[in-house]
PDB file of N, CA and C in Angstrom:
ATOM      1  N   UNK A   1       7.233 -12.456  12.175  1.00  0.00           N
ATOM      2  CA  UNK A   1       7.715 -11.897  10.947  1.00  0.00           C
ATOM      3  C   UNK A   1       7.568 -10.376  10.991  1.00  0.00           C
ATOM      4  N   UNK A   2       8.722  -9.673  10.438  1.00  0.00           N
ATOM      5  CA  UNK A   2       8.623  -8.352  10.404  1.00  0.00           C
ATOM      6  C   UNK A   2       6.982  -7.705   9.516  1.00  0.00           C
ATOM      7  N   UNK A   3       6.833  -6.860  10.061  1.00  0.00           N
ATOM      8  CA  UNK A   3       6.123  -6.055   8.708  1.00  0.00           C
ATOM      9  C   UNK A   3       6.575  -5.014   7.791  1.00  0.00           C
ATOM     10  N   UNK A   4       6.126  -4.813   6.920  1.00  0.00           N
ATOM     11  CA  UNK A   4       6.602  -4.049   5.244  1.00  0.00           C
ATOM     12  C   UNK A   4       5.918  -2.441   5.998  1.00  0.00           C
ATOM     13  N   UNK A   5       7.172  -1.522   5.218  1.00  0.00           N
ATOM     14  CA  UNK A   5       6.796  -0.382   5.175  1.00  0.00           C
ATOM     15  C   UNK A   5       6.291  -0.244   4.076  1.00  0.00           C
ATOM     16  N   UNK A   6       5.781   0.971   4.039  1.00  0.00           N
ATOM     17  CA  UNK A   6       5.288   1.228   3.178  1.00  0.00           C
ATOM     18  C   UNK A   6       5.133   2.760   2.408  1.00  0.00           C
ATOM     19  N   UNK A   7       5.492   2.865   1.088  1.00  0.00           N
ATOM     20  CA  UNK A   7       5.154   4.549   0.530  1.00  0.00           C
ATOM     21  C   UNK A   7       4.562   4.238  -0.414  1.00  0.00           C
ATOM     22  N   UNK A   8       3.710   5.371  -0.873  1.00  0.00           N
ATOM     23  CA  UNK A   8       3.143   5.508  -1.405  1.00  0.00           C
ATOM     24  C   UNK A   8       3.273   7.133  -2.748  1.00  0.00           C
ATOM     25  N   UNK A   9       3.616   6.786  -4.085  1.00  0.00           N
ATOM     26  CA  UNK A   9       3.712   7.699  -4.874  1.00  0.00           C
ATOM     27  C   UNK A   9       2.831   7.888  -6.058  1.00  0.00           C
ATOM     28  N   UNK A  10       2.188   9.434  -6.287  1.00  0.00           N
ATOM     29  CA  UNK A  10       1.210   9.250  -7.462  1.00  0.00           C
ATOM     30  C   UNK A  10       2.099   8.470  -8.654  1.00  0.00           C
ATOM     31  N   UNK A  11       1.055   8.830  -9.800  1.00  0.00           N
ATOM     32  CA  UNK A  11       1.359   8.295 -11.004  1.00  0.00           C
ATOM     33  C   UNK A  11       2.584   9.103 -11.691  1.00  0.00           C
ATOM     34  N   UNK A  12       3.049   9.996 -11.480  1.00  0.00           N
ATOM     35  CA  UNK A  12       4.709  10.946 -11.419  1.00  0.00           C
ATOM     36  C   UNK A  12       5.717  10.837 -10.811  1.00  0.00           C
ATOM     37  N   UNK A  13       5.563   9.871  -9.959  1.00  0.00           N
ATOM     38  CA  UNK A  13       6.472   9.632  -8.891  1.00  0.00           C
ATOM     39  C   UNK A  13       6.948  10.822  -7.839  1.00  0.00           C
ATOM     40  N   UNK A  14       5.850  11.490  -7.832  1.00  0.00           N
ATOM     41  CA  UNK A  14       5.868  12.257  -6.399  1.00  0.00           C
ATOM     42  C   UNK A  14       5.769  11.839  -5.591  1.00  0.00           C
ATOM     43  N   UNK A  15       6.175  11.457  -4.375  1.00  0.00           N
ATOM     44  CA  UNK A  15       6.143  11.350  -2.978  1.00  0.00           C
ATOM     45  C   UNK A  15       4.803  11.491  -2.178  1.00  0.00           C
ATOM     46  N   UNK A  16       3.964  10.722  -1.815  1.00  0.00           N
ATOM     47  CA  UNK A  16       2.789  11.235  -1.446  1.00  0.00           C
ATOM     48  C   UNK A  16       2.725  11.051   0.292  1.00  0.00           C
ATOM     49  N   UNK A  17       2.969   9.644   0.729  1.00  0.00           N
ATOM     50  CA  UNK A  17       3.448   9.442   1.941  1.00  0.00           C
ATOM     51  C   UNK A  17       3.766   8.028   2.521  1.00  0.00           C
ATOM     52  N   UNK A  18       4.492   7.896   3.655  1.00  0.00           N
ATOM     53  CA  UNK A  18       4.732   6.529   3.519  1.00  0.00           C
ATOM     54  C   UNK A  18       4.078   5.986   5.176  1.00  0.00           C
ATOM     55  N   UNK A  19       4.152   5.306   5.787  1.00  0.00           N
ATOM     56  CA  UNK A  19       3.340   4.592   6.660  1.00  0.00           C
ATOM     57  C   UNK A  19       3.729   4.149   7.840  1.00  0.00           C
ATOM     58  N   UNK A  20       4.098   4.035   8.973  1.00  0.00           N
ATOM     59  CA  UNK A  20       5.051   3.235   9.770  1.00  0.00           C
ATOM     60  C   UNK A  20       3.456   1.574   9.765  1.00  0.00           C
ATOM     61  N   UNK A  21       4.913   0.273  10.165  1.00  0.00           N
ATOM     62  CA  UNK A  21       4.684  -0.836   9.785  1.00  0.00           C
ATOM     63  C   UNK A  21       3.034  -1.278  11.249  1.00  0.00           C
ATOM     64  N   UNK A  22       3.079  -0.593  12.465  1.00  0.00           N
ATOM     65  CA  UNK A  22       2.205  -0.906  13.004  1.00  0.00           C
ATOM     66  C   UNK A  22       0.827  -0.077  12.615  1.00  0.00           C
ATOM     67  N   UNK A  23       0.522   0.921  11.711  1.00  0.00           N
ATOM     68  CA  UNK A  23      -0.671   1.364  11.577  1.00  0.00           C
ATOM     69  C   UNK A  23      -1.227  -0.163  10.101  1.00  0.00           C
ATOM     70  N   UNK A  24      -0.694  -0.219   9.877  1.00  0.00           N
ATOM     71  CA  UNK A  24      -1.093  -1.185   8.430  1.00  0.00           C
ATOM     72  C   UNK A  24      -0.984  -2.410   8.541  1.00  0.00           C
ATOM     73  N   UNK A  25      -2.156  -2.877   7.345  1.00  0.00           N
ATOM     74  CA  UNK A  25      -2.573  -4.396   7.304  1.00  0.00           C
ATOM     75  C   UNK A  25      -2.289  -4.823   5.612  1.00  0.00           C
ATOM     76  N   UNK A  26      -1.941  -5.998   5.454  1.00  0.00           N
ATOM     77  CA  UNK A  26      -1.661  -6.396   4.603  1.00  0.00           C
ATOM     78  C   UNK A  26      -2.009  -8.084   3.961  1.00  0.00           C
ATOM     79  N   UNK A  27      -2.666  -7.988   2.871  1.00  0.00           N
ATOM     80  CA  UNK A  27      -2.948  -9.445   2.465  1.00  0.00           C
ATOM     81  C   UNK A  27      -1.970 -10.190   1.547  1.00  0.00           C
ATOM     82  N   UNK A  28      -0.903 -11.136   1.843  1.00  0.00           N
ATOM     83  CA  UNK A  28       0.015 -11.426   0.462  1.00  0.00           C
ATOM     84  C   UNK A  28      -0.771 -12.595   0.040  1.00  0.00           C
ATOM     85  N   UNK A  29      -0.886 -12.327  -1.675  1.00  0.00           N
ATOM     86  CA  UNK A  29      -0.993 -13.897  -2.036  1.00  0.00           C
ATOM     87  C   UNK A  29       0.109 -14.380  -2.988  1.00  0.00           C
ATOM     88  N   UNK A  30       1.019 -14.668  -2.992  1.00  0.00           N
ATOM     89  CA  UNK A  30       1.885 -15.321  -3.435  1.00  0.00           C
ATOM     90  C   UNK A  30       1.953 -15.976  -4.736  1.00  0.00           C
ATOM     91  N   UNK A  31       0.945 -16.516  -4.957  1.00  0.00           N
ATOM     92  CA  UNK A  31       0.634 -17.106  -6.087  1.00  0.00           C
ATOM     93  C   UNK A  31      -0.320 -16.124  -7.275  1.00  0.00           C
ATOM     94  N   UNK A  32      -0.958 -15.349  -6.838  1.00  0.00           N
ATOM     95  CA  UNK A  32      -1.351 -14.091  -7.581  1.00  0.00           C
ATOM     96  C   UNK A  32      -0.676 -12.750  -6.860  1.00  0.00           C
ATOM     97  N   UNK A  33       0.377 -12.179  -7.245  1.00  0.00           N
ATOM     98  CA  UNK A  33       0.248 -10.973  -6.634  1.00  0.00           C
ATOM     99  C   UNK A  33      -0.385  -9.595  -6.931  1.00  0.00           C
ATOM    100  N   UNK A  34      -1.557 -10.177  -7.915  1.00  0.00           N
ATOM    101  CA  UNK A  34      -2.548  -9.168  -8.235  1.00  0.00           C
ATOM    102  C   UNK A  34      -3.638  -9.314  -6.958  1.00  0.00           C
ATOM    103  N   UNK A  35      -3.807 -10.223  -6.341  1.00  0.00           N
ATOM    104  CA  UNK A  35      -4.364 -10.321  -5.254  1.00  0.00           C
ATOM    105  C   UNK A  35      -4.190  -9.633  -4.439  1.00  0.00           C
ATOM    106  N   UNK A  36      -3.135  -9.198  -3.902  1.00  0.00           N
ATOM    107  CA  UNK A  36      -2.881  -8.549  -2.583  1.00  0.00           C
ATOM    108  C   UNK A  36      -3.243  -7.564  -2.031  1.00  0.00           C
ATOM    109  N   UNK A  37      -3.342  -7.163  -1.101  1.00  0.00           N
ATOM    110  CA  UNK A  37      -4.384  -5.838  -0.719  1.00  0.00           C
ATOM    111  C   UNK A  37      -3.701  -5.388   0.554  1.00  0.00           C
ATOM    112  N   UNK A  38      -3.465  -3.929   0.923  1.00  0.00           N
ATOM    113  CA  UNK A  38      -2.909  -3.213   1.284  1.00  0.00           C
ATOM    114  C   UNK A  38      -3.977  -2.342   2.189  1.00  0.00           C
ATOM    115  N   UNK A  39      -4.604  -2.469   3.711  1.00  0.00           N
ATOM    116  CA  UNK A  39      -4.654  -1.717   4.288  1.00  0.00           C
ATOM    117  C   UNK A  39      -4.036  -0.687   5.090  1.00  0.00           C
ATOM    118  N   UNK A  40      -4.471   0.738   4.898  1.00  0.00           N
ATOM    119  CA  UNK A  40      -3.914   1.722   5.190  1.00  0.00           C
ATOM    120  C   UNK A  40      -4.434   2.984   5.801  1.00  0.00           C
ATOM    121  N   UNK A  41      -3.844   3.169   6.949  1.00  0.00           N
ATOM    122  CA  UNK A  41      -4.911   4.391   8.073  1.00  0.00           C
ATOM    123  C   UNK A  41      -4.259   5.728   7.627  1.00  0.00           C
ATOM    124  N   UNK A  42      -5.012   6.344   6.642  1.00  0.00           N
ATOM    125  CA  UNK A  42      -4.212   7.751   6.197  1.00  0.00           C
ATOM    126  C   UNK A  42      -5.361   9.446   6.043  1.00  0.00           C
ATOM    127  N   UNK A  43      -5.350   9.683   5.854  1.00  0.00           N
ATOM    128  CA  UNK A  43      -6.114  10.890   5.595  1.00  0.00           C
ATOM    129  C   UNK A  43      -5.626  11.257   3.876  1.00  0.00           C
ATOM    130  N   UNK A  44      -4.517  10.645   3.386  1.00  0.00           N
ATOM    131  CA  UNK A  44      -3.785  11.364   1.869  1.00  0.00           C
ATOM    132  C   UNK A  44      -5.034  10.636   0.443  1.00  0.00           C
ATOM    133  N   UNK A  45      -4.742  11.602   0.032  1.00  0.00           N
ATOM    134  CA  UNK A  45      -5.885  10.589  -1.086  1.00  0.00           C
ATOM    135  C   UNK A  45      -5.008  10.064  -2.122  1.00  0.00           C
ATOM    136  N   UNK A  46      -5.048   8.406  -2.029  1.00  0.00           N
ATOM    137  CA  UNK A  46      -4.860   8.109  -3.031  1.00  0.00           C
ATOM    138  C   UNK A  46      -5.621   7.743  -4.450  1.00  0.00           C
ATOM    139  N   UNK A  47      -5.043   7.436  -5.169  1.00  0.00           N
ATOM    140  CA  UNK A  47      -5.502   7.460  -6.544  1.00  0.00           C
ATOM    141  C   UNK A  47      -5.530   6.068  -7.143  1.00  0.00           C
ATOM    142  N   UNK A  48      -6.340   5.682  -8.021  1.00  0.00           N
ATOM    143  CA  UNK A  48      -5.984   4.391  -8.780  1.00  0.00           C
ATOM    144  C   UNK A  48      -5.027   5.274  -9.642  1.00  0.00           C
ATOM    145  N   UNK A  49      -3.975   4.208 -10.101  1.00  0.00           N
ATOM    146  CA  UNK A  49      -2.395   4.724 -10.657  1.00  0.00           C
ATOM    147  C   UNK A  49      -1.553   4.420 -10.024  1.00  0.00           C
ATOM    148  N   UNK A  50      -2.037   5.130  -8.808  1.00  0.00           N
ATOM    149  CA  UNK A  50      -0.475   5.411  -7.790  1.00  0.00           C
ATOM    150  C   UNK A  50       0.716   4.263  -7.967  1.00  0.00           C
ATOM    151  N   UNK A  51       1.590   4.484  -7.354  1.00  0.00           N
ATOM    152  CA  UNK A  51       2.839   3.716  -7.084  1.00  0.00           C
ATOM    153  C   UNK A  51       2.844   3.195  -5.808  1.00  0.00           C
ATOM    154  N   UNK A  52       2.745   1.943  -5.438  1.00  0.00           N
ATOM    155  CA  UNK A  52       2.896   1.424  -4.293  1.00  0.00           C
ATOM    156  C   UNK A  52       4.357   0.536  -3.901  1.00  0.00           C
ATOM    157  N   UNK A  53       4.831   1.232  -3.179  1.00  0.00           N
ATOM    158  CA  UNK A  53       6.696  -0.037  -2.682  1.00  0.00           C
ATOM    159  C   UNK A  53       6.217  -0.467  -1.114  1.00  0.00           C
ATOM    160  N   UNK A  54       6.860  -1.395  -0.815  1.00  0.00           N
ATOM    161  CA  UNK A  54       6.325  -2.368   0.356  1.00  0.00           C
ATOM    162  C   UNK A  54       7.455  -2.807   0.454  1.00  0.00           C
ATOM    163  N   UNK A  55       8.238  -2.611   1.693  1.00  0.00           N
ATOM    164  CA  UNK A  55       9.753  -3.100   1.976  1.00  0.00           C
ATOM    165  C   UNK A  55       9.932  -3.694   3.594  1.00  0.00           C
ATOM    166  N   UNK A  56      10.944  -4.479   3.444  1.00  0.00           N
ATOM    167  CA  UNK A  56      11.431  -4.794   4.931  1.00  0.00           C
ATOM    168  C   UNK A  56      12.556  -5.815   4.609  1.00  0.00           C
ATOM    169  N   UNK A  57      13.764  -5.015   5.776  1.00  0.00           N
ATOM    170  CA  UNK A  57      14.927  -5.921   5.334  1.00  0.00           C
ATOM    171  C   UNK A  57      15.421  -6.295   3.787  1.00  0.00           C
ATOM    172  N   UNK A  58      15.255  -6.964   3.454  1.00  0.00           N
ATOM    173  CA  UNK A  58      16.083  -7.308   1.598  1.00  0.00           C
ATOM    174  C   UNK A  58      14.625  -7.591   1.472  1.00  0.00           C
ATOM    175  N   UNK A  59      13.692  -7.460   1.336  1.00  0.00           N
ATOM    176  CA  UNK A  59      12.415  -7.696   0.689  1.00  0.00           C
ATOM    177  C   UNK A  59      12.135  -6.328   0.393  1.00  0.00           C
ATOM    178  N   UNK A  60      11.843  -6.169  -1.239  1.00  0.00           N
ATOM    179  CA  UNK A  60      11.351  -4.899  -1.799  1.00  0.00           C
ATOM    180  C   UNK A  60      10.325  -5.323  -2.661  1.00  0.00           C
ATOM    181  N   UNK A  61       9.137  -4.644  -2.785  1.00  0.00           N
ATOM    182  CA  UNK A  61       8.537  -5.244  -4.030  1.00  0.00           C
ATOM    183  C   UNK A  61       7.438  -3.740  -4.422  1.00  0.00           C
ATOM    184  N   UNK A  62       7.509  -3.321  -5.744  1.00  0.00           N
ATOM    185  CA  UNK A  62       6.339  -2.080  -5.562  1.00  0.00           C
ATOM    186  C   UNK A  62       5.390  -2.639  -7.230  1.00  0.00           C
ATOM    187  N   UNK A  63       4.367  -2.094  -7.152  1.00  0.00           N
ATOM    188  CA  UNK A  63       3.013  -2.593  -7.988  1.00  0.00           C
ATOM    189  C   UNK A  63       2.522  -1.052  -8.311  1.00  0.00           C
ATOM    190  N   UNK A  64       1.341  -1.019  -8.763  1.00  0.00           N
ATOM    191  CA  UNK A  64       0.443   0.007  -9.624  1.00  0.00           C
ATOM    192  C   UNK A  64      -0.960  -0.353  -8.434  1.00  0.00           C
ATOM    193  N   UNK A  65      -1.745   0.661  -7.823  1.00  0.00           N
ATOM    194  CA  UNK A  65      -2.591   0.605  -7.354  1.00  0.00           C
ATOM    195  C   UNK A  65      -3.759   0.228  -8.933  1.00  0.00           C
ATOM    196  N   UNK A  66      -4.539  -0.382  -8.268  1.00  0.00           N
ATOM    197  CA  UNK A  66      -5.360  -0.770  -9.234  1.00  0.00           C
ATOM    198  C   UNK A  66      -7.172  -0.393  -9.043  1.00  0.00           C
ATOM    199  N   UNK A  67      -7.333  -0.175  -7.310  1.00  0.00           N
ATOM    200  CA  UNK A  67      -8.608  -0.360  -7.079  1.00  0.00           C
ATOM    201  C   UNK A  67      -8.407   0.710  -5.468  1.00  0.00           C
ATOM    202  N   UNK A  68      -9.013   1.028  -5.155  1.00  0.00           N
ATOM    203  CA  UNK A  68      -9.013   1.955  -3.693  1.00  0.00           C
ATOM    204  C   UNK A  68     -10.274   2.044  -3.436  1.00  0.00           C
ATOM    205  N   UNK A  69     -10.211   1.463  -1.939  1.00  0.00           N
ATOM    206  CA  UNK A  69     -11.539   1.674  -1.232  1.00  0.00           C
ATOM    207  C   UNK A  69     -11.508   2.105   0.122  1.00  0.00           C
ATOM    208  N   UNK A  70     -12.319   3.568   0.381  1.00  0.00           N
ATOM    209  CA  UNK A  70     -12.460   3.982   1.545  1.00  0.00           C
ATOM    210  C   UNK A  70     -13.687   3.339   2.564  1.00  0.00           C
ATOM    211  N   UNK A  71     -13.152   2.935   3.362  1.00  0.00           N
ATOM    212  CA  UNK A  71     -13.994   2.130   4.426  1.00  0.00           C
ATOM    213  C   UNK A  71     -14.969   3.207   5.481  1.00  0.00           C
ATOM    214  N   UNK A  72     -15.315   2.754   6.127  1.00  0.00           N
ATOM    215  CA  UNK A  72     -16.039   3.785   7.327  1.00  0.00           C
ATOM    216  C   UNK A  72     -15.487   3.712   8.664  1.00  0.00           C
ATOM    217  N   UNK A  73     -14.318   2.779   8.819  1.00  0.00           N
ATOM    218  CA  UNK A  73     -13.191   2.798  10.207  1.00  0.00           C
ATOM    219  C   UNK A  73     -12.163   4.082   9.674  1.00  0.00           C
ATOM    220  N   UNK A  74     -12.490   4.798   8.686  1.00  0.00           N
ATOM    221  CA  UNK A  74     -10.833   5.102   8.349  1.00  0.00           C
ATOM    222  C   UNK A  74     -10.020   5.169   7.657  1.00  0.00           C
ATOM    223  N   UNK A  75     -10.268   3.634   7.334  1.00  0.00           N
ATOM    224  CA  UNK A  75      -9.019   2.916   6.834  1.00  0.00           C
ATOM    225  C   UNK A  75      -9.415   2.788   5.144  1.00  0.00           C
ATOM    226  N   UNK A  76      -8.033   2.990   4.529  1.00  0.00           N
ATOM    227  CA  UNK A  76      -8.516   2.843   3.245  1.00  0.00           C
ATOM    228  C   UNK A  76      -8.148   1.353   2.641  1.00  0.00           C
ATOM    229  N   UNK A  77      -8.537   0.638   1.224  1.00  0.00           N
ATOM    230  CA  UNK A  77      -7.941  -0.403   1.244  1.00  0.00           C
ATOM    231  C   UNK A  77      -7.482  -0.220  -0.240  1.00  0.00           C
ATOM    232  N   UNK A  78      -6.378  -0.719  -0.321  1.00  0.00           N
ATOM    233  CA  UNK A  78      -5.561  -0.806  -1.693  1.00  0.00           C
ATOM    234  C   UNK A  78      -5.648  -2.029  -2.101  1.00  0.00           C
ATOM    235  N   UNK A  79      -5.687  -2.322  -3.460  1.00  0.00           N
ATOM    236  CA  UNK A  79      -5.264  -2.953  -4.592  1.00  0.00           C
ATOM    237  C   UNK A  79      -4.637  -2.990  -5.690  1.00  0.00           C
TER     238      UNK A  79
END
């Protein structure tokens, strides 16, 4: 299965940055998509607020960051 790109925009819809599909990890849950969680190898700071879109092929779907956690690999993790 392909993987979802990904951008990322504050709460203004500025442009903050978007991701190519092999640096990132991703959890879908289908049945909650408040569940899902969005790892991401960036240096940009995001914000709880932000605007998150997640695309590939005819699959589009974007949410409200809700929770952000910086790890100690790096990597940050979205919710």
């Amino acid at each position: 299965m392909k993987q979802f790109n990904i951008e990322i925009f504050d709460e203004n819809f500025n442009f903050l940055f978007n991701t190519s599909a092999d640096k990132t990890k991703y959890k879908e849950d289908y049945l909650d998509p408040e569940k899902a969680k969005v790892v991401i190898t960036t240096d940009a700071r995001i914000a709880v607020n932000s605007i998150i879109r997640l695309y590939r092929d005819d699959e589009d779907y974007a949410g409200i960051i809700t929770d952000v956690k910086v790890k100690d690999d790096g990597t940050t993790e979205v919710t």
